[in-house]
C-alpha atoms as a PDB file:
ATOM      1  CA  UNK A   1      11.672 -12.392  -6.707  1.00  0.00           C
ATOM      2  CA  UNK A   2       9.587 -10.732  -3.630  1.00  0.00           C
ATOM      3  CA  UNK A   3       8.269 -13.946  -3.115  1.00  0.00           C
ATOM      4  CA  UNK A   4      11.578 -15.712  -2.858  1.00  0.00           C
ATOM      5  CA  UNK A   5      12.668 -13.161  -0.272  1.00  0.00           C
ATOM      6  CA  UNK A   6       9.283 -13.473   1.774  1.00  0.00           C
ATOM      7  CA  UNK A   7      10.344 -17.019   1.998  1.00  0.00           C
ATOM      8  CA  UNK A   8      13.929 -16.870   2.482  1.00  0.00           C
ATOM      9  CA  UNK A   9      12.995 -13.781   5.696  1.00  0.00           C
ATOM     10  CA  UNK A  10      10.711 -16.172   7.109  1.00  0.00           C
ATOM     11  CA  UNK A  11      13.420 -18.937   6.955  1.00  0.00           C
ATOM     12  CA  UNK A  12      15.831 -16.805   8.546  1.00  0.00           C
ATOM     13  CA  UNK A  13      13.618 -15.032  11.236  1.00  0.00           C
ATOM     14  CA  UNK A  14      12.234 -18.640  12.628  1.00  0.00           C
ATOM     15  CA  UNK A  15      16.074 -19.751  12.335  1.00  0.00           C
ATOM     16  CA  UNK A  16      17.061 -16.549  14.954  1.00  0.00           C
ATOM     17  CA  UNK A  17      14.334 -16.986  16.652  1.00  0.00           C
ATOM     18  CA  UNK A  18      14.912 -20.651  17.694  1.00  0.00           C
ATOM     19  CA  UNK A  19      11.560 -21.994  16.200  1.00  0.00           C
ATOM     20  CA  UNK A  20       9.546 -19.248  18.505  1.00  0.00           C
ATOM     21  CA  UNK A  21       6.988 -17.359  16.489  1.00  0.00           C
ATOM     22  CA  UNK A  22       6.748 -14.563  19.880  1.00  0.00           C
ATOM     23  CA  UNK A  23      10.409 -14.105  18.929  1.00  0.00           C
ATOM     24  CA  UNK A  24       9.222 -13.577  15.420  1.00  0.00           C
ATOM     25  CA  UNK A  25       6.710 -11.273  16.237  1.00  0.00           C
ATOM     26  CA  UNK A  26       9.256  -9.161  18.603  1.00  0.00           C
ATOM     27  CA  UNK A  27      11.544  -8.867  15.557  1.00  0.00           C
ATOM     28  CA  UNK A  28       8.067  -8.084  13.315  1.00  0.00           C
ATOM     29  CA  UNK A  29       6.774  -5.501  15.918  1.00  0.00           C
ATOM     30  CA  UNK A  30      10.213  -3.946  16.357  1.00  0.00           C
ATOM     31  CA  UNK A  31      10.356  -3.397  12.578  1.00  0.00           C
ATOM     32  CA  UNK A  32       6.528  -1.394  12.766  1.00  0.00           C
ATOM     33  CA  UNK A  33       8.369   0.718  15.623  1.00  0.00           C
ATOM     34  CA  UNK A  34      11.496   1.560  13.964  1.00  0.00           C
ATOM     35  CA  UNK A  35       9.397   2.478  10.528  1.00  0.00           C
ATOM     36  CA  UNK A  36       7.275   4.829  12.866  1.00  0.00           C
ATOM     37  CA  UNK A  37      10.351   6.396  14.592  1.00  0.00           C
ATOM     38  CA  UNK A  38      12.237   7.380  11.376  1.00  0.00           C
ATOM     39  CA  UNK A  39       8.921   9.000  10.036  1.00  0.00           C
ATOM     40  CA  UNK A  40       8.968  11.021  13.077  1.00  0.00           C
ATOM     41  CA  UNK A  41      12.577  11.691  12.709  1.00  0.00           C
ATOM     42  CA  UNK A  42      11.662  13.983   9.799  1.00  0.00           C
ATOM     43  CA  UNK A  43      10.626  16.776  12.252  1.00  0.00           C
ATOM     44  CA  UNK A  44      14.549  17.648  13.101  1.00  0.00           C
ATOM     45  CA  UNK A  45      14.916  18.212   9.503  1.00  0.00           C
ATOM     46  CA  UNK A  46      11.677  20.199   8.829  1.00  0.00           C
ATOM     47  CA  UNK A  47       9.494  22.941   9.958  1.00  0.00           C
ATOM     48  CA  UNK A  48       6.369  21.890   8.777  1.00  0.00           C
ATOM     49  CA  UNK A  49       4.540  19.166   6.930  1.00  0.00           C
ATOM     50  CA  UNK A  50       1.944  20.874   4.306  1.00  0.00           C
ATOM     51  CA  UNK A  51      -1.338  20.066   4.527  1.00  0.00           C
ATOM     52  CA  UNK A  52      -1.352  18.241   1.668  1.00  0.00           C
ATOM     53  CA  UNK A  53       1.195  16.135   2.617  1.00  0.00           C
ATOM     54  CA  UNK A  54      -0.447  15.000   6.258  1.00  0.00           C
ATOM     55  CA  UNK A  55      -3.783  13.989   4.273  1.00  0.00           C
ATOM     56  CA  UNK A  56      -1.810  12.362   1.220  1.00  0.00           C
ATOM     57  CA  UNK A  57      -0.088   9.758   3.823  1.00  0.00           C
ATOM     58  CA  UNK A  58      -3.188   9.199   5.861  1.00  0.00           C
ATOM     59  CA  UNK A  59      -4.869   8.419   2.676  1.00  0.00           C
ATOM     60  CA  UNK A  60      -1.974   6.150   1.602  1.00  0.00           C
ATOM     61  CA  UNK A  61      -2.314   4.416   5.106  1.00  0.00           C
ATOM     62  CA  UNK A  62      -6.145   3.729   4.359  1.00  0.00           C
ATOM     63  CA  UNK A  63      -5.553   3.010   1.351  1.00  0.00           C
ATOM     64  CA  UNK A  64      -3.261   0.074   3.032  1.00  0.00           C
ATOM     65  CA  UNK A  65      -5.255  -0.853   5.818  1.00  0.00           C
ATOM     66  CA  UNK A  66      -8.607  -1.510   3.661  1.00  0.00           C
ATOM     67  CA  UNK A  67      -7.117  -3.927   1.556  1.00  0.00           C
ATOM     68  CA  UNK A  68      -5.035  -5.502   4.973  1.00  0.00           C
ATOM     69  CA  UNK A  69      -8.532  -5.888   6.185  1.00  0.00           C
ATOM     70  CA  UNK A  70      -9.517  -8.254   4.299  1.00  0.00           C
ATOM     71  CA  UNK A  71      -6.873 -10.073   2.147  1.00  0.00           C
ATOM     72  CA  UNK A  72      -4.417 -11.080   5.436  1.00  0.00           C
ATOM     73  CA  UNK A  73      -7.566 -10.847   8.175  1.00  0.00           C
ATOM     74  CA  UNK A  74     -11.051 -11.117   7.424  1.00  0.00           C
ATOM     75  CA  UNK A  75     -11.259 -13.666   4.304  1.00  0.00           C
ATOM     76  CA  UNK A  76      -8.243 -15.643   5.728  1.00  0.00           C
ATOM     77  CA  UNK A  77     -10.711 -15.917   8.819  1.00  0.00           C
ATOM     78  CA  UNK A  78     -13.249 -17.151   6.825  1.00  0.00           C
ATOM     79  CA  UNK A  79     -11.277 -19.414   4.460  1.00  0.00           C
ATOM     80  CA  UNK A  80      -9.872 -21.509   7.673  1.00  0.00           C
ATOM     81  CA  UNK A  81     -13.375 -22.229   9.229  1.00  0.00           C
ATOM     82  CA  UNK A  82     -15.550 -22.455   6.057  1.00  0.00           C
ATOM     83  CA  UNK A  83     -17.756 -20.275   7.353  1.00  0.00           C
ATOM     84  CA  UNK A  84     -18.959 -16.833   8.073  1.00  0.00           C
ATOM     85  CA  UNK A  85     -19.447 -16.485  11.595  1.00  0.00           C
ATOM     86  CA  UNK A  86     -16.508 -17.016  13.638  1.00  0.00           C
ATOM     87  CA  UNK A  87     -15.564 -13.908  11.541  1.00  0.00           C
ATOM     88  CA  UNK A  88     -18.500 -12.088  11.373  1.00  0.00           C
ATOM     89  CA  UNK A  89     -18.750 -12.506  15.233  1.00  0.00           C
ATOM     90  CA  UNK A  90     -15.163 -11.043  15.331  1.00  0.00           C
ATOM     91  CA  UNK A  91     -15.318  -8.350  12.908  1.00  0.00           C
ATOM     92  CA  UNK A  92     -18.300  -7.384  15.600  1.00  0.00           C
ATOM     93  CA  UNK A  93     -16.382  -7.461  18.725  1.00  0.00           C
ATOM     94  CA  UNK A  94     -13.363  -5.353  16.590  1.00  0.00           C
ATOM     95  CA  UNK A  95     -15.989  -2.252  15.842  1.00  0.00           C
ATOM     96  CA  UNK A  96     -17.163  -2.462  19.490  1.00  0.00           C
ATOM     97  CA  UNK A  97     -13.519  -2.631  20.950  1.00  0.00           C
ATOM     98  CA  UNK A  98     -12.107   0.387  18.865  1.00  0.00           C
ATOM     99  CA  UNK A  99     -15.818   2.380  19.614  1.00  0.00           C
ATOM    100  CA  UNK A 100     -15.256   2.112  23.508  1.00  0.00           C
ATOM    101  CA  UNK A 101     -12.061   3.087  23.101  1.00  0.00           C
ATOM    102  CA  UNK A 102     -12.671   5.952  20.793  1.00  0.00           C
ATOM    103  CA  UNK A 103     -15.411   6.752  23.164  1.00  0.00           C
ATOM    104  CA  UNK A 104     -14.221   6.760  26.675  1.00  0.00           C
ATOM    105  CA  UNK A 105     -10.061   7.273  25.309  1.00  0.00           C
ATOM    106  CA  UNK A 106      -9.823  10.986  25.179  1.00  0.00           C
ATOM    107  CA  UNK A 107      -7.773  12.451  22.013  1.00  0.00           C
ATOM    108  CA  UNK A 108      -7.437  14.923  19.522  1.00  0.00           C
ATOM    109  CA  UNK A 109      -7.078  14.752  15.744  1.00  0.00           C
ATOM    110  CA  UNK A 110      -5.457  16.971  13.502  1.00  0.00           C
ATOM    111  CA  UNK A 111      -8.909  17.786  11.689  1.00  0.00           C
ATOM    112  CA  UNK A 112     -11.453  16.999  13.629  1.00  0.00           C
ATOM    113  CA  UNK A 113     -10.811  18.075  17.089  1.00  0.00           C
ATOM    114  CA  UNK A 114     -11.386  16.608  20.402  1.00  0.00           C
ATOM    115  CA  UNK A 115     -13.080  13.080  20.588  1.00  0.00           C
ATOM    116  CA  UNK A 116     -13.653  11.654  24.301  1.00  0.00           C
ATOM    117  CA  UNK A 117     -15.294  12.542  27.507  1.00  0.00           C
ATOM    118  CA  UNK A 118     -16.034  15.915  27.754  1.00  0.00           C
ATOM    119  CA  UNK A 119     -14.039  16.752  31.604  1.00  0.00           C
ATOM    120  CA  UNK A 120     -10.775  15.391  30.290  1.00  0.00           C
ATOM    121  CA  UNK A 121     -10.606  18.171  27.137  1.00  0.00           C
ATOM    122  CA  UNK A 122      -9.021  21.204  29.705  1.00  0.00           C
ATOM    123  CA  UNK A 123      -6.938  18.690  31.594  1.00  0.00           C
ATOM    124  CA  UNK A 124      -5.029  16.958  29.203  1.00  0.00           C
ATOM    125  CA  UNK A 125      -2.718  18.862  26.853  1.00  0.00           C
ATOM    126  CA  UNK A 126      -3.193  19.253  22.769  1.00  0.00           C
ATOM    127  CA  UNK A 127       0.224  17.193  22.613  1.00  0.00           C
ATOM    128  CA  UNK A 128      -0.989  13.937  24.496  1.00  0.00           C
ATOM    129  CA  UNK A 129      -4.256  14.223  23.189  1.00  0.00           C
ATOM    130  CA  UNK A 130      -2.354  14.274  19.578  1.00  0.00           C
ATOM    131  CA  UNK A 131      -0.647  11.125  20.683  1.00  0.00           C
ATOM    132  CA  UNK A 132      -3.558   9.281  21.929  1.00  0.00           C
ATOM    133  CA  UNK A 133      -4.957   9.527  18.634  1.00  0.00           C
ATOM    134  CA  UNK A 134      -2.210   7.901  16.982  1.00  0.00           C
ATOM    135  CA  UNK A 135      -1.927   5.474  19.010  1.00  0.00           C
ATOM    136  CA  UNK A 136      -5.671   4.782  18.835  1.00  0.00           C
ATOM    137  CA  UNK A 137      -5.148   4.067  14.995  1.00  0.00           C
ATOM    138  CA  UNK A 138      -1.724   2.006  15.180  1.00  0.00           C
ATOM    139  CA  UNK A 139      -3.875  -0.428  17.810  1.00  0.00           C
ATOM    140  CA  UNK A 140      -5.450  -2.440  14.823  1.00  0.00           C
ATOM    141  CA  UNK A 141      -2.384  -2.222  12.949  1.00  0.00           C
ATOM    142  CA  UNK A 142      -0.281  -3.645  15.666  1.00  0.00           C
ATOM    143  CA  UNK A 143      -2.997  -6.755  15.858  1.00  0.00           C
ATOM    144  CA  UNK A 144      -3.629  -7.169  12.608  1.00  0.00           C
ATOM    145  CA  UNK A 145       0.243  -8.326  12.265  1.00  0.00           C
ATOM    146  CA  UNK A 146       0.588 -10.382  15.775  1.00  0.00           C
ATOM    147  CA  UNK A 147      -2.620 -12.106  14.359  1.00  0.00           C
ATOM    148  CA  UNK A 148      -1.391 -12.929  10.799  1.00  0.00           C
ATOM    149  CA  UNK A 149       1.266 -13.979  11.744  1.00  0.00           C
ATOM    150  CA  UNK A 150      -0.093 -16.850  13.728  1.00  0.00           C
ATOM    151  CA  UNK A 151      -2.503 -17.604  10.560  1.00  0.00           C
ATOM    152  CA  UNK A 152       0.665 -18.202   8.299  1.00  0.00           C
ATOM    153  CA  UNK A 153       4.132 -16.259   9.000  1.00  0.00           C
ATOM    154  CA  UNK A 154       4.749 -15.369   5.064  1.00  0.00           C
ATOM    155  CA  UNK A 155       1.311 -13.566   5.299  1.00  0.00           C
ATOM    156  CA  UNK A 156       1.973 -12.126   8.337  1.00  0.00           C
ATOM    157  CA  UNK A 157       5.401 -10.818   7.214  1.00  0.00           C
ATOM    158  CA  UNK A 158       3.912  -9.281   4.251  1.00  0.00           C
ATOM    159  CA  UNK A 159       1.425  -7.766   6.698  1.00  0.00           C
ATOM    160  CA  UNK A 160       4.110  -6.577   8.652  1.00  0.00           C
ATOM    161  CA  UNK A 161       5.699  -4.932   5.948  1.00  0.00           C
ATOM    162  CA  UNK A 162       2.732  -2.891   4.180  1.00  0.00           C
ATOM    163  CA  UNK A 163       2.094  -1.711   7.910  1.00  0.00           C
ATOM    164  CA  UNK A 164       5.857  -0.954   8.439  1.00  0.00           C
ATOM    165  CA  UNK A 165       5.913   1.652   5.060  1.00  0.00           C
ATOM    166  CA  UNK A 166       2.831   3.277   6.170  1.00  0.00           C
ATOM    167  CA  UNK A 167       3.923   3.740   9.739  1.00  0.00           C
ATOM    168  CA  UNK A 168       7.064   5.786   8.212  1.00  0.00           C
ATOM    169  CA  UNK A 169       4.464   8.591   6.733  1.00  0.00           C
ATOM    170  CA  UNK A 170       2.465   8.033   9.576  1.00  0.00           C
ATOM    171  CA  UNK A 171       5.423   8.565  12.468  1.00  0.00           C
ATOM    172  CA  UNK A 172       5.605  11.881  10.305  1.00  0.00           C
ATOM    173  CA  UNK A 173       2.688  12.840  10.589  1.00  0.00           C
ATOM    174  CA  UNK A 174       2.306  13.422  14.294  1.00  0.00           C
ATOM    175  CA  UNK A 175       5.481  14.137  14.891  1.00  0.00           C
ATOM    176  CA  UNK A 176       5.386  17.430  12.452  1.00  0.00           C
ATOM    177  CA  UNK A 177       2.161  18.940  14.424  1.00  0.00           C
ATOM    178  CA  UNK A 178       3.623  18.624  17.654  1.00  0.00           C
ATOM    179  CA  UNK A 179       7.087  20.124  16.747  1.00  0.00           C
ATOM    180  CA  UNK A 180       4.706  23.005  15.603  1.00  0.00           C
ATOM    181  CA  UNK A 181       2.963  23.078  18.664  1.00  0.00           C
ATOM    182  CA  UNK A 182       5.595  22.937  21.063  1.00  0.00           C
ATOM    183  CA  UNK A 183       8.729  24.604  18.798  1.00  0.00           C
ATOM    184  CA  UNK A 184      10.560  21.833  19.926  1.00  0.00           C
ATOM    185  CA  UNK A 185      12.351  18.737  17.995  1.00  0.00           C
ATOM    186  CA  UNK A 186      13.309  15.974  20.686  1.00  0.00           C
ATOM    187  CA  UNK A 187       9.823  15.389  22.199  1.00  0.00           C
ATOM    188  CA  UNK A 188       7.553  15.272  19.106  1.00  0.00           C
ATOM    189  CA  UNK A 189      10.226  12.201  17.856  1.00  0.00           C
ATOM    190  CA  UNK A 190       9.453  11.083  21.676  1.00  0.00           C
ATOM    191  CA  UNK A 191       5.807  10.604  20.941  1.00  0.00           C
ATOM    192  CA  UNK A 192       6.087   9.219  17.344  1.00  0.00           C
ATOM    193  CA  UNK A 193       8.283   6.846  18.894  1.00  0.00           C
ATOM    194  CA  UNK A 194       5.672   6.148  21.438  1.00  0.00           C
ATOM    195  CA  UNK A 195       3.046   4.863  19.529  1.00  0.00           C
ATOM    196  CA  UNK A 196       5.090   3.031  17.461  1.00  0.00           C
ATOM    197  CA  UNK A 197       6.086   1.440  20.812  1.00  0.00           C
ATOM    198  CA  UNK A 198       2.401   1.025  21.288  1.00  0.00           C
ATOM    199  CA  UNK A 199       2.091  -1.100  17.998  1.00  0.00           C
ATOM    200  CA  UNK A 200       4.731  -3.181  18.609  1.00  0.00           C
ATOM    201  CA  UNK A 201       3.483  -4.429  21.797  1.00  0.00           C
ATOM    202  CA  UNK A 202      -0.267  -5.100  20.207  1.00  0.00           C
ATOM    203  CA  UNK A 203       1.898  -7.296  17.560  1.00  0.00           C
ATOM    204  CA  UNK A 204       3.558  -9.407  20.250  1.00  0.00           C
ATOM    205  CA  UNK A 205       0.229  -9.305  22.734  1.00  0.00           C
ATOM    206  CA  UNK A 206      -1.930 -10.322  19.618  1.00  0.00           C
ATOM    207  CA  UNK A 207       0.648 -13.004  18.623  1.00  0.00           C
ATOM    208  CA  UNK A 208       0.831 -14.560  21.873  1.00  0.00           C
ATOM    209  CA  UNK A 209      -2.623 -14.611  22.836  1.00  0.00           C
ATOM    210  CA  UNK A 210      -3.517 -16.202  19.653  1.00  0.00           C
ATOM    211  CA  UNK A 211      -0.745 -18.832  19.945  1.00  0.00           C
ATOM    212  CA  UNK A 212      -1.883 -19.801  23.289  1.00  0.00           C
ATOM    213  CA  UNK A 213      -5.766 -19.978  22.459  1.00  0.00           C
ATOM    214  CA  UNK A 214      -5.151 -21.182  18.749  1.00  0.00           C
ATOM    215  CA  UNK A 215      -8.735 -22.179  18.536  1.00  0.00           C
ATOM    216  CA  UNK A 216      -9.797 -18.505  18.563  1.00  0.00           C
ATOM    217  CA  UNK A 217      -7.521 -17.350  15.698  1.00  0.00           C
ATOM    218  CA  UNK A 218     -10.491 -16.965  13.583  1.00  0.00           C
ATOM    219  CA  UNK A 219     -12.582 -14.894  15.635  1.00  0.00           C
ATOM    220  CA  UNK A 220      -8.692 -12.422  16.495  1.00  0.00           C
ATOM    221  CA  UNK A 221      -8.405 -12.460  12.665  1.00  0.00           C
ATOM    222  CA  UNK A 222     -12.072 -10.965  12.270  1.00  0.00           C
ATOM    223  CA  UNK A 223     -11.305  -8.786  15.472  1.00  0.00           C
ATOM    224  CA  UNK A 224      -8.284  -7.356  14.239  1.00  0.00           C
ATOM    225  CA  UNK A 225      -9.999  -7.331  10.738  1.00  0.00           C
ATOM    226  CA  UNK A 226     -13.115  -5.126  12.010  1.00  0.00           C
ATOM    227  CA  UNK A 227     -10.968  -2.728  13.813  1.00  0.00           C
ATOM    228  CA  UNK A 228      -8.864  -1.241  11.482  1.00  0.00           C
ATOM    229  CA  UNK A 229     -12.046  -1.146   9.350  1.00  0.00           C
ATOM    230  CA  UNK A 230     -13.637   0.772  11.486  1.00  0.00           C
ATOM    231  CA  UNK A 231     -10.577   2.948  12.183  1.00  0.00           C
ATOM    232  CA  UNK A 232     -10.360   3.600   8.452  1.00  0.00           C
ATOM    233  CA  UNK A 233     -13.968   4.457   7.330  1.00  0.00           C
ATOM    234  CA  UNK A 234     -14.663   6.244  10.852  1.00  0.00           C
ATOM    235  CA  UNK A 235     -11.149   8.111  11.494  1.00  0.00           C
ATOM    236  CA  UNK A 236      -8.470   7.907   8.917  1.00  0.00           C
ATOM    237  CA  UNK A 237     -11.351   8.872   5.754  1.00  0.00           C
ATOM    238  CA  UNK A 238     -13.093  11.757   7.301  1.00  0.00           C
ATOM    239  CA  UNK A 239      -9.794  13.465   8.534  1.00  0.00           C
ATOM    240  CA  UNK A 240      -8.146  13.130   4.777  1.00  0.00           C
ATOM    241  CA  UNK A 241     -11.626  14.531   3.346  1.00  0.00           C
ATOM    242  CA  UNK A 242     -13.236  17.035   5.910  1.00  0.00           C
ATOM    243  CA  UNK A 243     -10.695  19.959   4.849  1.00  0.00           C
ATOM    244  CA  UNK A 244     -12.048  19.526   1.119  1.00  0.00           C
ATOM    245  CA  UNK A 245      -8.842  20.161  -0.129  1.00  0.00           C
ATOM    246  CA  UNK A 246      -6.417  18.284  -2.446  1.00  0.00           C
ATOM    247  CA  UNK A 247      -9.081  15.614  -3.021  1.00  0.00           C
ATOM    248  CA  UNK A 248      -7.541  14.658  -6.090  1.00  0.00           C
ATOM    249  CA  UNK A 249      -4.543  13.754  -4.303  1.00  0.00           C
ATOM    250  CA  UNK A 250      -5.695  12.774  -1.173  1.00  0.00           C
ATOM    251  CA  UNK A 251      -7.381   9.995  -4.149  1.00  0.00           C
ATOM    252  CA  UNK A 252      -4.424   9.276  -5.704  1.00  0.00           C
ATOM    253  CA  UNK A 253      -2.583   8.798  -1.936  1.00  0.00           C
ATOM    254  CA  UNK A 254      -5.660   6.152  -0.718  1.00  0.00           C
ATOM    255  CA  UNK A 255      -5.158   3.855  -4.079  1.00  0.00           C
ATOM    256  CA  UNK A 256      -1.226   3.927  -4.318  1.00  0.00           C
ATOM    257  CA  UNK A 257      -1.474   2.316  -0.699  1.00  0.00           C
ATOM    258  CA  UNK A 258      -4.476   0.561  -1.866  1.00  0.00           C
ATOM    259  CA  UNK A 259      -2.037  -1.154  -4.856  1.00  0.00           C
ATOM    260  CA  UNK A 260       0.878  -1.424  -2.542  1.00  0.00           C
ATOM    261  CA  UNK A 261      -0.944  -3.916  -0.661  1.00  0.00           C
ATOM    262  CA  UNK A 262      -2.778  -6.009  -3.125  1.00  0.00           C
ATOM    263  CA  UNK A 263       0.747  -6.405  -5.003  1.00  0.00           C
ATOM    264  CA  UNK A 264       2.535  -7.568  -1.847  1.00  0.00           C
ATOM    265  CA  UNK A 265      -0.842 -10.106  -0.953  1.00  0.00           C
ATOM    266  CA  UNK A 266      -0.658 -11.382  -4.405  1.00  0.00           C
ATOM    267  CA  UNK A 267       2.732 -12.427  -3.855  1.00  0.00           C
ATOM    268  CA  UNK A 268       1.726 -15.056  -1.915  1.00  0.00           C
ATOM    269  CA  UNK A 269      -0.117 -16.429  -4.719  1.00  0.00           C
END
């Protein structure tokens, strides 16, 4: 039945879209955005998010974006070449992308604190620190879908999809905090809706540059592939664990995103 309707959106979506697969990937990215923005709508409704609940859907989302890493990126990249290293090489260049950014990017995480160069820590505040983070980790996530969705639009789709019901935790998550912080409503959903702005353009930018140089797809599959790994092990899996609280949960959150994905891969047969 999912399968039929994975079909049947792609039918309709190239249909709309006059044949273009950037249209396609406008409509994809807008759906990643609008996912993120109603998770961040959440914060008119409530005070708080407990702690428990922030590391439960940043497990979920890693849970997700493992599995994304390697059924609709990395093996895809392999599969289409026959060989290893157009995807090893881009699964490098992913890592060292998201690094330099996580190096030289300053931000702040919810857990553990301020990440960047030291001199921009007093000058930047907590809130747009906050945001840089997230946007940081919806980069991948935004790629990871443009580039699919070159590789085969049902796969991409179904990419698009996983990333969109993460990103509605996810838009949550930093929206909460920053209502907190600033005992306001309308500028926390401001930010959320920011980064999911942010992923939305990496869908069409990744989409695009990968239709124009098609012969690099492999090495932007293994790109986008390496970065959210990297983003997940480095990031996303210390934050949910370094409280050492609600582990069992936190558990429970990384495999129910873990299954989410594998069932909507598997799918496409």
């Amino acid at each position: 039945m999912l399968e039929g309707f994975i079909a049947n959106l792609s039918s309709w979506l190239l249909s709309i879209s006059g044949g273009s697969l950037i249209m396609v990937a406008f409509y994809a990215g807008l759906f990643v955005a609008l996912m993120t923005t109603l998770g961040a709508l959440l914060a008119i409704f409530a005070n708080r998010m407990p702690g428990w609940g922030v590391d439960v859907s940043l497990s979920f989302a890693a849970g997700v974006m493992i599995v994304a890493s390697f059924t609709s990126l990395i093996l895809p990249a392999i599969e289409s070449t026959g060989t290893f290293t157009p995807a090893g090489v881009g699964i490098l260049l992913g890592v060292i992308l998201i690094y330099l950014i996580d190096r030289f990017i300053p931000h702040e995480h919810l857990v553990k604190g301020y990440e960047g160069p030291r001199e921009f820590k007093e000058r930047l505040r907590v809130v747009w620190l906050i945001v840089l983070a997230v946007i940081i980790h919806n980069l991948p996530e935004g790629m990871a879908v443009g580039t699919s969705l070159v590789y085969d639009l049902e796969r991409g789709l179904i990419t698009a999809i996983a990333i969109g019901i993460q990103d509605f935790p996810e838009g949550t998550v930093v929206s909460l905090p920053l209502a907190t912080l600033q005992k306001k409503r309308l500028m926390p959903i401001v930010m959320g809706a920011l980064s999911g702005v942010a992923e939305m353009v990496m869908v069409i930018l990744g989409a695009f540059l990968f239709t124009v140089f098609h012969s690099l797809l492999p090495y932007g599959l293994g790109m986008a592939g390496g970065a959210m790994l990297y983003v997940t092990v480095k990031e996303m899996i210390p934050e949910i664990y370094k409280r050492e609280e609600n582990e069992t949960l936190v558990t429970l959150g990384f495999f129910l995103g873990f299954y989410v994905m594998l069932f909507l891969d598997s799918m496409l047969g």
